[in-house]
C-alpha atoms as a PDB file:
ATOM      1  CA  UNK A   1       6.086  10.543  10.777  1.00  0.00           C
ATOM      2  CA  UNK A   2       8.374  13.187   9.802  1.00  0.00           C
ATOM      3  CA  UNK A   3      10.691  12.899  12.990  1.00  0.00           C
ATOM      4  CA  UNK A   4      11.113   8.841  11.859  1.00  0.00           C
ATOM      5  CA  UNK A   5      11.632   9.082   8.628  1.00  0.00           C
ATOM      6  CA  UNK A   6      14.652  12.104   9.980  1.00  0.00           C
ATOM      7  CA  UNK A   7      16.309   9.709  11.565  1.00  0.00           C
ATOM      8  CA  UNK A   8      16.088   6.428  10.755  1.00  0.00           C
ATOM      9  CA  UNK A   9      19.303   5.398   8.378  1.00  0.00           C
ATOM     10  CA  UNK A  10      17.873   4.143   5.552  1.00  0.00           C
ATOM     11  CA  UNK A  11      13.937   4.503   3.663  1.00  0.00           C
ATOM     12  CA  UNK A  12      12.751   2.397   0.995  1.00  0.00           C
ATOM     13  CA  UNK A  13       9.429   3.658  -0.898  1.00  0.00           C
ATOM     14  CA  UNK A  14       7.605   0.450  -2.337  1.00  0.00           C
ATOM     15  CA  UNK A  15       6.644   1.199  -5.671  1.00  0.00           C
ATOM     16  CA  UNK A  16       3.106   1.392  -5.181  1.00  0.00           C
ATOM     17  CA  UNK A  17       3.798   3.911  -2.309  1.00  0.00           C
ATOM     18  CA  UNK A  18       4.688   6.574  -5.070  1.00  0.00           C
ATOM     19  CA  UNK A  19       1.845   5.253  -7.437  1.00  0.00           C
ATOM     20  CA  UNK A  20      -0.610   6.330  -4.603  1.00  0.00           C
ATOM     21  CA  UNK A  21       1.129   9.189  -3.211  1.00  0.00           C
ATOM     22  CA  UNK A  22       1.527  10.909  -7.141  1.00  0.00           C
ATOM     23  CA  UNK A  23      -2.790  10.180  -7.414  1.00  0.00           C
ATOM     24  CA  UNK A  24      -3.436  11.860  -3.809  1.00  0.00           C
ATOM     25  CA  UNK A  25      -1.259  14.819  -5.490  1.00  0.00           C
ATOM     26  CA  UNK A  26      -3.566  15.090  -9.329  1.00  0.00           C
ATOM     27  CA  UNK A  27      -6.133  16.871  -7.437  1.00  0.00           C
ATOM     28  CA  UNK A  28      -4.728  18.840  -4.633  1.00  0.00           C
ATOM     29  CA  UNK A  29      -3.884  22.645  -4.964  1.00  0.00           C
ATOM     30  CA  UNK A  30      -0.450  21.853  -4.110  1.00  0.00           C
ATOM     31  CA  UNK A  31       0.459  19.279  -6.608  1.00  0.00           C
ATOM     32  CA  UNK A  32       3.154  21.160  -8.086  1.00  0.00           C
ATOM     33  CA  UNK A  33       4.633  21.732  -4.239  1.00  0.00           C
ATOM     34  CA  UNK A  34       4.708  18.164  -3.571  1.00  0.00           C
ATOM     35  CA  UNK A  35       6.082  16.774  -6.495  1.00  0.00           C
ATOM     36  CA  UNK A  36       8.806  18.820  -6.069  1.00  0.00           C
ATOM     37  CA  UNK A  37       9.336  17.938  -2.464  1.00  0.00           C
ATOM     38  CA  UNK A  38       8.593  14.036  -2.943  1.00  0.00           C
ATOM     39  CA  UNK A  39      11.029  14.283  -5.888  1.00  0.00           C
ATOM     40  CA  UNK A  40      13.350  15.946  -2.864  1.00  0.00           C
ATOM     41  CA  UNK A  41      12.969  13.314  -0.740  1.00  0.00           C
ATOM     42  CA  UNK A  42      13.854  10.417  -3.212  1.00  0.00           C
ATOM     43  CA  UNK A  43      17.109  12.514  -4.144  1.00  0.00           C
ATOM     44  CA  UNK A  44      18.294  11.932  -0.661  1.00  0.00           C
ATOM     45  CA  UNK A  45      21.191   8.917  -0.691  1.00  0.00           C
ATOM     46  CA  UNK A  46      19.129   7.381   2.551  1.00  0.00           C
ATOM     47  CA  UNK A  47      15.928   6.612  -0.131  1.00  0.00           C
ATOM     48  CA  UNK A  48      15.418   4.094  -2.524  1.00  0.00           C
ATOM     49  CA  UNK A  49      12.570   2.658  -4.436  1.00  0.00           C
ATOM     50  CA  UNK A  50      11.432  -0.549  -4.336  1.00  0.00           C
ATOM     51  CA  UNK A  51      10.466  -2.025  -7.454  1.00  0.00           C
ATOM     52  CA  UNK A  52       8.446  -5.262  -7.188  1.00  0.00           C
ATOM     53  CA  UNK A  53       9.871  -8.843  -8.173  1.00  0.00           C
ATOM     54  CA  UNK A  54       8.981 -12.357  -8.456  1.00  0.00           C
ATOM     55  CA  UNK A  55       9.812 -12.477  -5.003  1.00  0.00           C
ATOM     56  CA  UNK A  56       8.070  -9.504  -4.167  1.00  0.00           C
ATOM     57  CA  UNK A  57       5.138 -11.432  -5.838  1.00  0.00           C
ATOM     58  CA  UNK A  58       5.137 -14.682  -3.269  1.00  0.00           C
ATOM     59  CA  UNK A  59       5.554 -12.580  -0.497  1.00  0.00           C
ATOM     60  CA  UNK A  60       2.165 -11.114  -1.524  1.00  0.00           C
ATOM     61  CA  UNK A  61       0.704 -14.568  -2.462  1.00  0.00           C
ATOM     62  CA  UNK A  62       2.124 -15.434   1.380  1.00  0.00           C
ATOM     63  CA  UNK A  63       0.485 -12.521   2.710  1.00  0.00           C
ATOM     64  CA  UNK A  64      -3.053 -12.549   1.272  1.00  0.00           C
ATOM     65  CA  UNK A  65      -3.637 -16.280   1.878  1.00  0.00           C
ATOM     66  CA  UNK A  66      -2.575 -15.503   5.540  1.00  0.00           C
ATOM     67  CA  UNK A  67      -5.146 -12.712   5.800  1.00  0.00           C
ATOM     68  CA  UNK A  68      -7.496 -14.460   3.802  1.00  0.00           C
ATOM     69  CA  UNK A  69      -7.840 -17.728   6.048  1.00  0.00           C
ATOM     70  CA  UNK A  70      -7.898 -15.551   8.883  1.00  0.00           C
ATOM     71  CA  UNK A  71     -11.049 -13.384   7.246  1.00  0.00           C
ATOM     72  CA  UNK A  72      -9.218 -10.387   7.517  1.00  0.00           C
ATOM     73  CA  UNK A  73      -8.487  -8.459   4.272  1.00  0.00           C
ATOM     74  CA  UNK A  74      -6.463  -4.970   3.590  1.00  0.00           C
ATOM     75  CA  UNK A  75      -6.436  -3.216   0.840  1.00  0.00           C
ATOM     76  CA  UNK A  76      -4.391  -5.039  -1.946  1.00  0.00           C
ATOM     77  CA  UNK A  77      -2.326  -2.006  -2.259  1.00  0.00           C
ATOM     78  CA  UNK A  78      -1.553  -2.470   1.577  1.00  0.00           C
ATOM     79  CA  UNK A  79      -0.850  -5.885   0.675  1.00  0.00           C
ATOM     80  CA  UNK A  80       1.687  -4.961  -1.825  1.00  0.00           C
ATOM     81  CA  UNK A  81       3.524  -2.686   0.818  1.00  0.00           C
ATOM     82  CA  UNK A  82       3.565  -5.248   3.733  1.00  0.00           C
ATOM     83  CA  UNK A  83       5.036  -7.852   0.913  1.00  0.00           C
ATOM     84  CA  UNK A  84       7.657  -5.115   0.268  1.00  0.00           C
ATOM     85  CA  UNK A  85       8.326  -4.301   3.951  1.00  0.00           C
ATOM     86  CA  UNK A  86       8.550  -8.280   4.311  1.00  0.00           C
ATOM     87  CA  UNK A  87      11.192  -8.728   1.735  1.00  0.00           C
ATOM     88  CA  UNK A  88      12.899  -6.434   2.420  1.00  0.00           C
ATOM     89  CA  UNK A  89      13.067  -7.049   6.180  1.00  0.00           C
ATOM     90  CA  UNK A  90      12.432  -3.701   7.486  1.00  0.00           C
ATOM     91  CA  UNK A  91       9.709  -2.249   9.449  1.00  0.00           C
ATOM     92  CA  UNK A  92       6.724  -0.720   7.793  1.00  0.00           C
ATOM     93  CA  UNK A  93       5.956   2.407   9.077  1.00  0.00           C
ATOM     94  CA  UNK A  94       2.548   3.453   9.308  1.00  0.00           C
ATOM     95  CA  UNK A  95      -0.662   5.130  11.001  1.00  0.00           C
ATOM     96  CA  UNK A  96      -2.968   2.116   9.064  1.00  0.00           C
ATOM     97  CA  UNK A  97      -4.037  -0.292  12.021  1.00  0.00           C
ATOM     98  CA  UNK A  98      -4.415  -3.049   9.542  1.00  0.00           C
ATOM     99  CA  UNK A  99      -0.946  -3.805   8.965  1.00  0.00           C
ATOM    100  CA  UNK A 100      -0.873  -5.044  12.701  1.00  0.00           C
ATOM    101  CA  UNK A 101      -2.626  -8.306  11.394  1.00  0.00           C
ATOM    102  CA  UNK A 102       0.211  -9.363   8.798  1.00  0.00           C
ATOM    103  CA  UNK A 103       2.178 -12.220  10.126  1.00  0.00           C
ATOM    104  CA  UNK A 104       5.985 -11.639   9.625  1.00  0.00           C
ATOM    105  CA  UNK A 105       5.297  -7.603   9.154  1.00  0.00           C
ATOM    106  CA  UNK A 106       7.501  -5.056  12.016  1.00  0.00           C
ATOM    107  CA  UNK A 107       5.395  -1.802  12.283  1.00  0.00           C
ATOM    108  CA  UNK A 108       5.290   1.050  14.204  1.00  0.00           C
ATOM    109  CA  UNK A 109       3.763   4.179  13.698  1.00  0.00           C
ATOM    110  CA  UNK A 110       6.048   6.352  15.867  1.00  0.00           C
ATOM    111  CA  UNK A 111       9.633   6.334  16.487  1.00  0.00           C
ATOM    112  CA  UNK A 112       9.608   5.146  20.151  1.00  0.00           C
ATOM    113  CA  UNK A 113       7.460   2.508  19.168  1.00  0.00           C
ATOM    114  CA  UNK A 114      10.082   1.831  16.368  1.00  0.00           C
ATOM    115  CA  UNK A 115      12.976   1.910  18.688  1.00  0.00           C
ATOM    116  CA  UNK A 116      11.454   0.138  21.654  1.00  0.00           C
ATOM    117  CA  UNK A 117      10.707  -2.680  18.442  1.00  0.00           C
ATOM    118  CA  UNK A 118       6.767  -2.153  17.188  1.00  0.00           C
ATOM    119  CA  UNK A 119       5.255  -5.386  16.338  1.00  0.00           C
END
């Protein structure tokens, strides 16, 4: 993950990305050590954070009643980020399998699977 996220031009962070990645750090010994790096990271130009909208919203609305008729739920977190991803037209980049079952969603989970174009 680190190698894609080196060399892709541009990362955007949804919003609940950071909500989830500052709770994973409140009980870790290293807390301290990744704030500081994660606070790094969103410093860099190439970063941005995505703060949901109303059209952040009916992306989610699209994707949940997609996975929904299909009987195949994520997390609703997930769902926020593949509604982000979506609106934003960029590929989601992840190790979570799920995200392979959202309709309109680009992800990879390498970077030769991003280059060679993920799904």
């Amino acid at each position: 993950m680190v190698e894609v996220f080196s060399r892709v031009p541009r990362v955007i962070v949804p919003l609940v990305v950071l909500a989830e990645l500052l709770a994973g750090f409140t009980g870790g010994k290293r807390a301290e050590r990744n704030r500081t790096d994660l606070a790094k990271f969103l410093a860099s130009p190439r970063v941005s954070l995505a703060l949901p909208d109303r059209q952040t919203a009916e992306s989610y609305a699209s994707v949940f009643q997609q996975l929904r008729k299909a009987s195949n739920p994520i997390p609703t977190n997930d769902i926020w980020v593949a509604a982000t991803a979506i609106q934003a037209a960029i590929p989601l980049i992840t190790l979570d399998q799920h995200f392979r079952s959202v309709a309109k969603l680009r992800s990879a989970s390498s970077l030769s699977e991003l280059l060679g174009g993920g799904r």
